[in-house]
C-alpha atoms as a PDB file:
ATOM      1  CA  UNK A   1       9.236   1.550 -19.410  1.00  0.00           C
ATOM      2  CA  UNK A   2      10.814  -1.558 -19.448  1.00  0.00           C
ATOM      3  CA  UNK A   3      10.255  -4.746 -16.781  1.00  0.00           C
ATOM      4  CA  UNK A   4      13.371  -4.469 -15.448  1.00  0.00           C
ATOM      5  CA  UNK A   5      13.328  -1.013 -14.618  1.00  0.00           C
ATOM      6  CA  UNK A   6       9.782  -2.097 -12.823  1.00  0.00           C
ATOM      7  CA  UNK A   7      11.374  -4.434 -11.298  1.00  0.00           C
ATOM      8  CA  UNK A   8      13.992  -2.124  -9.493  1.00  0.00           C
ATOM      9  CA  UNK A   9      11.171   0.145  -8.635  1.00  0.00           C
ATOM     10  CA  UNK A  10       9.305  -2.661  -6.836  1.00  0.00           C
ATOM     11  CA  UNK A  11      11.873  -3.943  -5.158  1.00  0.00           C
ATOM     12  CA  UNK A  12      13.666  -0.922  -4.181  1.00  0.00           C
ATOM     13  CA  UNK A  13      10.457  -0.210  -2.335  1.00  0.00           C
ATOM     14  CA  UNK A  14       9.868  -3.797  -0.736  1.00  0.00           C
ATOM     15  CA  UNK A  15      13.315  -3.992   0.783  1.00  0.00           C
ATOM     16  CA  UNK A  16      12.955  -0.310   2.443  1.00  0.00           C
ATOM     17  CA  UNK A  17       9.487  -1.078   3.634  1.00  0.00           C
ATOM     18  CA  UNK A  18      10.466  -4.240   4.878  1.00  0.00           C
ATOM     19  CA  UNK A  19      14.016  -3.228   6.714  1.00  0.00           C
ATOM     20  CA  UNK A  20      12.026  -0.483   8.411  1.00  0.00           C
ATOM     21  CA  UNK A  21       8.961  -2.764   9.435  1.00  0.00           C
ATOM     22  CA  UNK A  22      11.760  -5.164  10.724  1.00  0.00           C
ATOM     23  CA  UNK A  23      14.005  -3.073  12.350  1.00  0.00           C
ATOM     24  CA  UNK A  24      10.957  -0.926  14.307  1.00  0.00           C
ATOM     25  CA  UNK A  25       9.466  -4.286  15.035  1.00  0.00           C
ATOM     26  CA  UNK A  26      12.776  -5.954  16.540  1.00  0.00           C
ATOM     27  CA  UNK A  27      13.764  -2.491  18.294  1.00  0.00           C
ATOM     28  CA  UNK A  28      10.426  -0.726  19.447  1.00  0.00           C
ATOM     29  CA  UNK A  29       8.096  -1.564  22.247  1.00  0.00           C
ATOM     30  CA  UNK A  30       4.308  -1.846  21.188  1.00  0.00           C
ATOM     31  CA  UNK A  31       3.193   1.736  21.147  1.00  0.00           C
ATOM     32  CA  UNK A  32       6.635   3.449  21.686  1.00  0.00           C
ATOM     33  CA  UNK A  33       7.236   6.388  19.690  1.00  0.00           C
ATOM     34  CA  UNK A  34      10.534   8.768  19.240  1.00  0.00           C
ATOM     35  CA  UNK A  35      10.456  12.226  17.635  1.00  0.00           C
ATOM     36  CA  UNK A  36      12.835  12.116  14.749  1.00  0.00           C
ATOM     37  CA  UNK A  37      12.000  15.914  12.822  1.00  0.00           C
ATOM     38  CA  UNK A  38      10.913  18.579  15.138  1.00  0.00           C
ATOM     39  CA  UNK A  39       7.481  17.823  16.251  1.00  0.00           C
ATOM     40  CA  UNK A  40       6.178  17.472  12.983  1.00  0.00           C
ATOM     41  CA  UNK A  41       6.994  13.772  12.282  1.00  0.00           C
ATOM     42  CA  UNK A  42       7.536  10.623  14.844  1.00  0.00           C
ATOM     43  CA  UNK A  43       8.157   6.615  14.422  1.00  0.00           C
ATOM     44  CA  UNK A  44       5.580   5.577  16.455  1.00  0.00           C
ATOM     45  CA  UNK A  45       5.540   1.670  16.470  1.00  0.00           C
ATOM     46  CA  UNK A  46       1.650  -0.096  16.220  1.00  0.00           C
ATOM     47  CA  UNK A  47       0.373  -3.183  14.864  1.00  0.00           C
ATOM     48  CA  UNK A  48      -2.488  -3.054  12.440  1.00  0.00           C
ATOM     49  CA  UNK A  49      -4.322  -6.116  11.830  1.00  0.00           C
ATOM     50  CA  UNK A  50      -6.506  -4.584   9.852  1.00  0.00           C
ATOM     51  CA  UNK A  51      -6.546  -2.426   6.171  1.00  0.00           C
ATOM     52  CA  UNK A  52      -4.343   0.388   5.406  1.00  0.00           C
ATOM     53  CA  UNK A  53      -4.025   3.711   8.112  1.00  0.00           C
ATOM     54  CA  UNK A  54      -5.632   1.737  10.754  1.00  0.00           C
ATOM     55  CA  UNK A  55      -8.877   0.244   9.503  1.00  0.00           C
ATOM     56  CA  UNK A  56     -10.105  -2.793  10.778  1.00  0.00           C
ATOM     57  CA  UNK A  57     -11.976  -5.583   9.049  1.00  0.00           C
ATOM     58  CA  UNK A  58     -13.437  -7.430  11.750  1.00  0.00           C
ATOM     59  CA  UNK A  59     -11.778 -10.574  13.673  1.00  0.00           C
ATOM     60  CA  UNK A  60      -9.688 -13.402  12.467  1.00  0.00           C
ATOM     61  CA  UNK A  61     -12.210 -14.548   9.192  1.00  0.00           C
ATOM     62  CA  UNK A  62     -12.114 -10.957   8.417  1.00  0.00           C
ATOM     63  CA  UNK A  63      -8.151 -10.728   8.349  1.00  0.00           C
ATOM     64  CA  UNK A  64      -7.800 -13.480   6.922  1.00  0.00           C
ATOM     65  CA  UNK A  65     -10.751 -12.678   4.002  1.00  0.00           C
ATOM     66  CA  UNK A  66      -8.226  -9.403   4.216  1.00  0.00           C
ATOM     67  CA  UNK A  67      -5.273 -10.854   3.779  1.00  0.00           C
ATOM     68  CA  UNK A  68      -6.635 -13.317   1.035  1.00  0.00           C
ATOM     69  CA  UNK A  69      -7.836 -10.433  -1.279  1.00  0.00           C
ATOM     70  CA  UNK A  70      -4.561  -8.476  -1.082  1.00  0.00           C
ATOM     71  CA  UNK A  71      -3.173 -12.289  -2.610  1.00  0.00           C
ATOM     72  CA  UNK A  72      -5.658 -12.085  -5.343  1.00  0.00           C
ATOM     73  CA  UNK A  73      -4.787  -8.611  -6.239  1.00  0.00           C
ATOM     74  CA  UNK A  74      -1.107  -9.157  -6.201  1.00  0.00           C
ATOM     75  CA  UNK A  75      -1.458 -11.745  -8.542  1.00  0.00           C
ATOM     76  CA  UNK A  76      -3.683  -9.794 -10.846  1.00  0.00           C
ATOM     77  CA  UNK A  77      -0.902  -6.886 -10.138  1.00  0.00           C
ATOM     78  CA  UNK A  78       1.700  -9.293 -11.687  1.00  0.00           C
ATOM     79  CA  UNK A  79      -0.543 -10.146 -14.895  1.00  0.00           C
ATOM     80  CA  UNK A  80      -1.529  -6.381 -14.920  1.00  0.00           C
ATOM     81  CA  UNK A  81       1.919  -5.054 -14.871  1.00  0.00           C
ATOM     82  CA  UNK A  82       3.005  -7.438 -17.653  1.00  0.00           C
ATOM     83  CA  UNK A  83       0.030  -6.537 -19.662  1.00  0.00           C
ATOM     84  CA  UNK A  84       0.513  -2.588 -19.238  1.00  0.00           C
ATOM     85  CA  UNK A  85       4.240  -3.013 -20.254  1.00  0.00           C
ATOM     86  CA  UNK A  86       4.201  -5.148 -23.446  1.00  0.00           C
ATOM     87  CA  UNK A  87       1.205  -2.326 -24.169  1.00  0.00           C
ATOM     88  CA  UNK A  88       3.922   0.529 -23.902  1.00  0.00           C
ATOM     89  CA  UNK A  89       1.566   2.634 -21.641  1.00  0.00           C
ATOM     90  CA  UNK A  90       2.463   5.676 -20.578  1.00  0.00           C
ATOM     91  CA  UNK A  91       5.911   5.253 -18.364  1.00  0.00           C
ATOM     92  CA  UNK A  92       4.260   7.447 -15.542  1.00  0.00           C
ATOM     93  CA  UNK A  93       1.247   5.538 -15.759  1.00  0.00           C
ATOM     94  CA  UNK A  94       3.056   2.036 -15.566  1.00  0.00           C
ATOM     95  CA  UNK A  95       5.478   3.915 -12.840  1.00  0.00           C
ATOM     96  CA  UNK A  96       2.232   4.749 -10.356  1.00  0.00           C
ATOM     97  CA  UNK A  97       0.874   1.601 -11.186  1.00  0.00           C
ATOM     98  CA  UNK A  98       4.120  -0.017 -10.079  1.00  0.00           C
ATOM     99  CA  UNK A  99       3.615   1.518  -6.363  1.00  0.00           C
ATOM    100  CA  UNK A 100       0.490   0.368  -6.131  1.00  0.00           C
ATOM    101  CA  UNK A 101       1.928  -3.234  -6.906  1.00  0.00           C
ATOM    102  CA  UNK A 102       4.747  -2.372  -4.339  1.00  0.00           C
ATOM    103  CA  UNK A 103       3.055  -1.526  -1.489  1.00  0.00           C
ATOM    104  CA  UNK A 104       0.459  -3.819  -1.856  1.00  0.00           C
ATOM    105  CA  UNK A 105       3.092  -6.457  -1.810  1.00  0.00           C
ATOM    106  CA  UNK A 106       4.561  -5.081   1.340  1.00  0.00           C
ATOM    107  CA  UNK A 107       2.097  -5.477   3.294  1.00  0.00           C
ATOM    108  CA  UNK A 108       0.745  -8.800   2.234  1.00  0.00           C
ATOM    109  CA  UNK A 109       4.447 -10.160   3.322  1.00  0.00           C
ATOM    110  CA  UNK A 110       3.534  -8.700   6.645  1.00  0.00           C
ATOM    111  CA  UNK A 111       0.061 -10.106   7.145  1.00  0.00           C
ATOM    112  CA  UNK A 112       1.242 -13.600   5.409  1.00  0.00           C
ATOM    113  CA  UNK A 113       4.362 -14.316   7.255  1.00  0.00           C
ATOM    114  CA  UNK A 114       4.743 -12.175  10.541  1.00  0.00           C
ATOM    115  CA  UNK A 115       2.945 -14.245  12.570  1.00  0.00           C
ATOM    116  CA  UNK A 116       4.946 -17.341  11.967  1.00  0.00           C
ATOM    117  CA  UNK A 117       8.435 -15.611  12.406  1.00  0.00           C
ATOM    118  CA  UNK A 118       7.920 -13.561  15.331  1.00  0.00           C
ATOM    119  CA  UNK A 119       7.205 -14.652  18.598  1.00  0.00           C
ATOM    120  CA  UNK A 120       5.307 -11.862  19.805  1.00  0.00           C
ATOM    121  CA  UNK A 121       2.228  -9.638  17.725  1.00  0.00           C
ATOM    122  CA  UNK A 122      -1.701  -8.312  18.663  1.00  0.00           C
ATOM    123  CA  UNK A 123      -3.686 -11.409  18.829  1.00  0.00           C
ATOM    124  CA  UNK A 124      -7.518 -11.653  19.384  1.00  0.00           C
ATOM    125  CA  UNK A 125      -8.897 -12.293  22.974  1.00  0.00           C
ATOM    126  CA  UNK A 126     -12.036 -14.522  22.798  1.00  0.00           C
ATOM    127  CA  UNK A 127     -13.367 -13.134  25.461  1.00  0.00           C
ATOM    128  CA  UNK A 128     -13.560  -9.396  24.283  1.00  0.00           C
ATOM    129  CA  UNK A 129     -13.429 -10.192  20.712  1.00  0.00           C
ATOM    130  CA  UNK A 130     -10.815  -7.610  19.814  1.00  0.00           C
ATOM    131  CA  UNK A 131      -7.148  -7.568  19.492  1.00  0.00           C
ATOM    132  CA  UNK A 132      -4.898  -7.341  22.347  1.00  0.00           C
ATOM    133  CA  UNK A 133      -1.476  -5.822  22.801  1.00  0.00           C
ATOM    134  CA  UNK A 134       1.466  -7.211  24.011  1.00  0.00           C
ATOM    135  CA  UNK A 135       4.839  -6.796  26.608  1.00  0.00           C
ATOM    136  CA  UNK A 136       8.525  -6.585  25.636  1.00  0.00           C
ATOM    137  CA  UNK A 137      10.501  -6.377  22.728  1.00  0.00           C
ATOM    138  CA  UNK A 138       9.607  -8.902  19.582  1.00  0.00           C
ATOM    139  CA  UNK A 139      12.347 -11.742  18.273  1.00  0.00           C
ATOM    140  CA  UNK A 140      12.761 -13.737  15.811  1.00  0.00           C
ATOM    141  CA  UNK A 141      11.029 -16.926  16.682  1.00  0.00           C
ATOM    142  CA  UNK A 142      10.609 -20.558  14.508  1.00  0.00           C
ATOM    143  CA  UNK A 143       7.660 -20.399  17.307  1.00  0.00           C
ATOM    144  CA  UNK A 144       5.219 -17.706  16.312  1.00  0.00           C
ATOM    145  CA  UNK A 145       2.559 -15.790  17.717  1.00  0.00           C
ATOM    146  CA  UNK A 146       0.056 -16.845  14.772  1.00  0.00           C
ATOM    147  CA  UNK A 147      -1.013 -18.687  11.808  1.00  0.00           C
ATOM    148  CA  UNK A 148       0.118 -18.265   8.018  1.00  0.00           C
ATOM    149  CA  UNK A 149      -2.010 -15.224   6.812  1.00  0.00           C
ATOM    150  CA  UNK A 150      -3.023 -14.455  10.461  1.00  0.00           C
ATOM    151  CA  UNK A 151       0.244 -12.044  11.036  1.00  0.00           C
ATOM    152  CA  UNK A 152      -0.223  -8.420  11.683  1.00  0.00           C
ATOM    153  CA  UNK A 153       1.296  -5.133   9.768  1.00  0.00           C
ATOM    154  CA  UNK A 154       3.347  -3.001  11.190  1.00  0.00           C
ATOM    155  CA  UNK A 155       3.193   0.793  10.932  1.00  0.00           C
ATOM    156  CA  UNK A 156       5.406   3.157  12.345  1.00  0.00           C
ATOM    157  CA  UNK A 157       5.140   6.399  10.450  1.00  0.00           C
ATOM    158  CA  UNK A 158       2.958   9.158  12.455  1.00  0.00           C
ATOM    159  CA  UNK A 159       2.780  12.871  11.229  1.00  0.00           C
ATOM    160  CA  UNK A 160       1.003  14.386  13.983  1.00  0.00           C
ATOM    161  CA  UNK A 161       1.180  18.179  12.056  1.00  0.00           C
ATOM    162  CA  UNK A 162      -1.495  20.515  13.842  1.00  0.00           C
ATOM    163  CA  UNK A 163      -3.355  19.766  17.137  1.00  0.00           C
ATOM    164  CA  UNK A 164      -6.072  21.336  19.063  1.00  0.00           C
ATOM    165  CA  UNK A 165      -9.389  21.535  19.780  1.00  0.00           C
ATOM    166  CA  UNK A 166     -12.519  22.062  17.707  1.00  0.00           C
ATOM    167  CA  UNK A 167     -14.221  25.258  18.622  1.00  0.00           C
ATOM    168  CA  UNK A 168     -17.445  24.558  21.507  1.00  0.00           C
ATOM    169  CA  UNK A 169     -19.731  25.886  18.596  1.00  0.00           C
ATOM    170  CA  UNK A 170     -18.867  22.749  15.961  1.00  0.00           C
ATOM    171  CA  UNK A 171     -21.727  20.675  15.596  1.00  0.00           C
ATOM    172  CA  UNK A 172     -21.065  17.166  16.728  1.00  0.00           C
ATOM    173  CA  UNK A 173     -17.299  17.553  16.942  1.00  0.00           C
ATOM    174  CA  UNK A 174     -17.300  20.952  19.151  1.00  0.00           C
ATOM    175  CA  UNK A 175     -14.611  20.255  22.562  1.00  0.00           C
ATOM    176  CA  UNK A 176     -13.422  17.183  21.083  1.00  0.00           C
ATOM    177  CA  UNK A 177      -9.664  17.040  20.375  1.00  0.00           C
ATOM    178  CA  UNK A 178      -8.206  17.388  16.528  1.00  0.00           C
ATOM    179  CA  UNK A 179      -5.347  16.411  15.030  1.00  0.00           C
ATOM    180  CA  UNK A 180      -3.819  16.581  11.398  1.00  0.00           C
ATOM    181  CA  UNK A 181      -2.096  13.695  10.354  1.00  0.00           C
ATOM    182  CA  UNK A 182      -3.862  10.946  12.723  1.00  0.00           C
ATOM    183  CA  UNK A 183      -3.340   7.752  10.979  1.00  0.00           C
ATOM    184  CA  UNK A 184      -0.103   5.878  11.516  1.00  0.00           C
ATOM    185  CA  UNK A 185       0.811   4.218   8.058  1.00  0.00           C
ATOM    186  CA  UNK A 186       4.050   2.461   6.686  1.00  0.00           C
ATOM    187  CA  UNK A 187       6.426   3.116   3.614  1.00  0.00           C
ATOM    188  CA  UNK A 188       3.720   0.669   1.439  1.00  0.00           C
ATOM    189  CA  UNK A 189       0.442   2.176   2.396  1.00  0.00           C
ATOM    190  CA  UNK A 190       2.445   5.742   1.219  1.00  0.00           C
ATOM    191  CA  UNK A 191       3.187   3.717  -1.937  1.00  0.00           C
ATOM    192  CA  UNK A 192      -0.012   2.602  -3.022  1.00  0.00           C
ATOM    193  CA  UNK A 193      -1.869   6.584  -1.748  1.00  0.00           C
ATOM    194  CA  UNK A 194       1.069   8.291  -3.957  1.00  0.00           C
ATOM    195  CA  UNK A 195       0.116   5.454  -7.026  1.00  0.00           C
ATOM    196  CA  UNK A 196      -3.580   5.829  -6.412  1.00  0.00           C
ATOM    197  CA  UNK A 197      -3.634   9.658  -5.940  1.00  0.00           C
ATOM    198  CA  UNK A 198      -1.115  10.148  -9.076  1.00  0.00           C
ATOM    199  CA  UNK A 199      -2.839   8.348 -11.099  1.00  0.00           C
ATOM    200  CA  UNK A 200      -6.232  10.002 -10.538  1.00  0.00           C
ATOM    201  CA  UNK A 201      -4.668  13.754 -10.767  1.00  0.00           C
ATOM    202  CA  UNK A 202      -2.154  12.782 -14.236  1.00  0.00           C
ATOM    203  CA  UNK A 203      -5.129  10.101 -15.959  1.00  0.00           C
ATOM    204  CA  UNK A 204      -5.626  12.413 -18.787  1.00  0.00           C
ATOM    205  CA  UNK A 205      -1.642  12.747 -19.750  1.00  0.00           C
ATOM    206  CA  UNK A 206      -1.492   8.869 -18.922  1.00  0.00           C
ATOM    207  CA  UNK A 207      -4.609   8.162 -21.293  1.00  0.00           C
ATOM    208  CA  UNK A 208      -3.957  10.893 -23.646  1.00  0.00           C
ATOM    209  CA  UNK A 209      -1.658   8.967 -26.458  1.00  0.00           C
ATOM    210  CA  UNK A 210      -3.869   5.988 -26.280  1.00  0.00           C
ATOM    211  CA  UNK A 211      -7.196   7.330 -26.547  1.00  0.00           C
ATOM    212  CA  UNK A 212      -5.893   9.529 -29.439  1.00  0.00           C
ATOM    213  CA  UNK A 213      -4.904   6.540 -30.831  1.00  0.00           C
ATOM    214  CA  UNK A 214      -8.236   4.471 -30.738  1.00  0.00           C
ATOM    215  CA  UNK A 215     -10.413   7.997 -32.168  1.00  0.00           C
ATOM    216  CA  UNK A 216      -8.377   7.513 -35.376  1.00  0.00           C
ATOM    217  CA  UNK A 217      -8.118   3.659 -36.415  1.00  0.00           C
ATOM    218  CA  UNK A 218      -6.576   3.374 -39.657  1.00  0.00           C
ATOM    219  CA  UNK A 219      -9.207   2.299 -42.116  1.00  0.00           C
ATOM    220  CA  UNK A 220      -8.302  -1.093 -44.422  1.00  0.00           C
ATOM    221  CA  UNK A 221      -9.450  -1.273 -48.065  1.00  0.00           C
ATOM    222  CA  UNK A 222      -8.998  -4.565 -50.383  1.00  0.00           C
ATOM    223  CA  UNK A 223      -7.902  -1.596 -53.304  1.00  0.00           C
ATOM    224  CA  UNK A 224      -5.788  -2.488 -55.930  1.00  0.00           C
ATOM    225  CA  UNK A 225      -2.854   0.349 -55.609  1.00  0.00           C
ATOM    226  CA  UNK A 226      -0.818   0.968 -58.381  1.00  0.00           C
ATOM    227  CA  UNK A 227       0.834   3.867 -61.008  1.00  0.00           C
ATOM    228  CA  UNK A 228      -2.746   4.139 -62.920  1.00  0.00           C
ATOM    229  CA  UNK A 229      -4.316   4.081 -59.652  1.00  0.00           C
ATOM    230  CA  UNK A 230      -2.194   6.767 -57.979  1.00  0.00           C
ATOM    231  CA  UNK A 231      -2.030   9.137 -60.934  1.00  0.00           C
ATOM    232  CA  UNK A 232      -5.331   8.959 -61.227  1.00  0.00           C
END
């Protein structure tokens, strides 16, 4: 595959996560959601200051520590991308490993910049030591609601599929209320599961060629190679 074709992957994936982050951001209240299939799929609008699907990471040092590692791997992304193509890996391996770089992308932009163009996001109360909501639409703003790397990502994608109860006779979990999909993610975090997930199910086509390729080296000999030598 060649780097301009990963290039159109990546960025046809930035600028859909992004336009959907901005336009759910600019358009939803904090914790509104709207059906849009059925029952079996909403936009549900929340602010996660934490990892991917929801998890936390404790406080500002920890999103920032957070926000600073998905940095580092983007730029080791970049190097690793250039590395795999002049390689000539396998195109589906360089593909999933080109939504991993994606999405991990997206959502740094989020945690990076949101807080300084937006005047309204979750920020952390001192006196509970947890992040609070907010009231009211979000706008652009040259005033923002927090510092560079202190923003918050935005996920909007809920798939609420089966809900119920567990049965009375579960251990731990029995009366408690179950649903199947709970986490609310974004276009990126599906980006980097689908690269992560493809990768592990496909490594042995992706690693196939190459580690065919390193069982037989081609062996180099300082003989002299001529007629005599070859009819002999």
């Amino acid at each position: 595959m060649k780097a301009r074709n990963v290039t159109i992957i990546i960025l046809l994936i930035i600028i859909a996560d992004q336009a959907l982050k901005l336009w759910i951001k600019t358009n939803y209240h904090l914790n509104e959601s709207h059906q849009v299939i059925g029952s079996g799929f909403q936009l549900y609008f929340v602010e996660n200051p934490g990892m991917a699907y929801g998890w936390k990471f404790g406080g500002n040092w920890g999103k920032m520590a957070l926000t600073i590692f998905r940095m580092l791997a983007v730029i080791f992304g970049t190097w690793y991308l250039g590395k795999i193509i002049r390689e000539k890996q396998h195109t589906g391996f360089i593909f999933c490993a080109s939504l991993v770089y994606a999405g991990a992308l997206g959502n740094l932009i989020d945690s990076s910049f949101y807080g300084l163009i937006f005047d309204k996001g979750m920020t952390v109360d001192p006196a509970i030591r947890d992040y609070v909501g907010y009231n009211g639409l979000a706008k652009f703003s040259s005033k923002g609601y927090a510092s560079f790397l202190h923003g918050n990502v935005v996920d909007m994608l809920y798939f609420p599929v089966i809900k119920g109860h567990y049965p009375s006779w579960v251990p731990v979990f029995g009366g408690d209320d179950f649903e199947f999909f709970r986490p609310i993610f974004n276009i990126a975090d599906a980006s980097i599961t689908t690269g992560v997930l493809s990768i592990l199910v496909f490594q042995k086509r992706f690693f196939k060629q190459r580690n065919s390729s390193e069982k037989h080296p081609t062996v180099e000999t300082n003989a002299l190679v001529n007629d005599e030598s070859q009819v002999s």
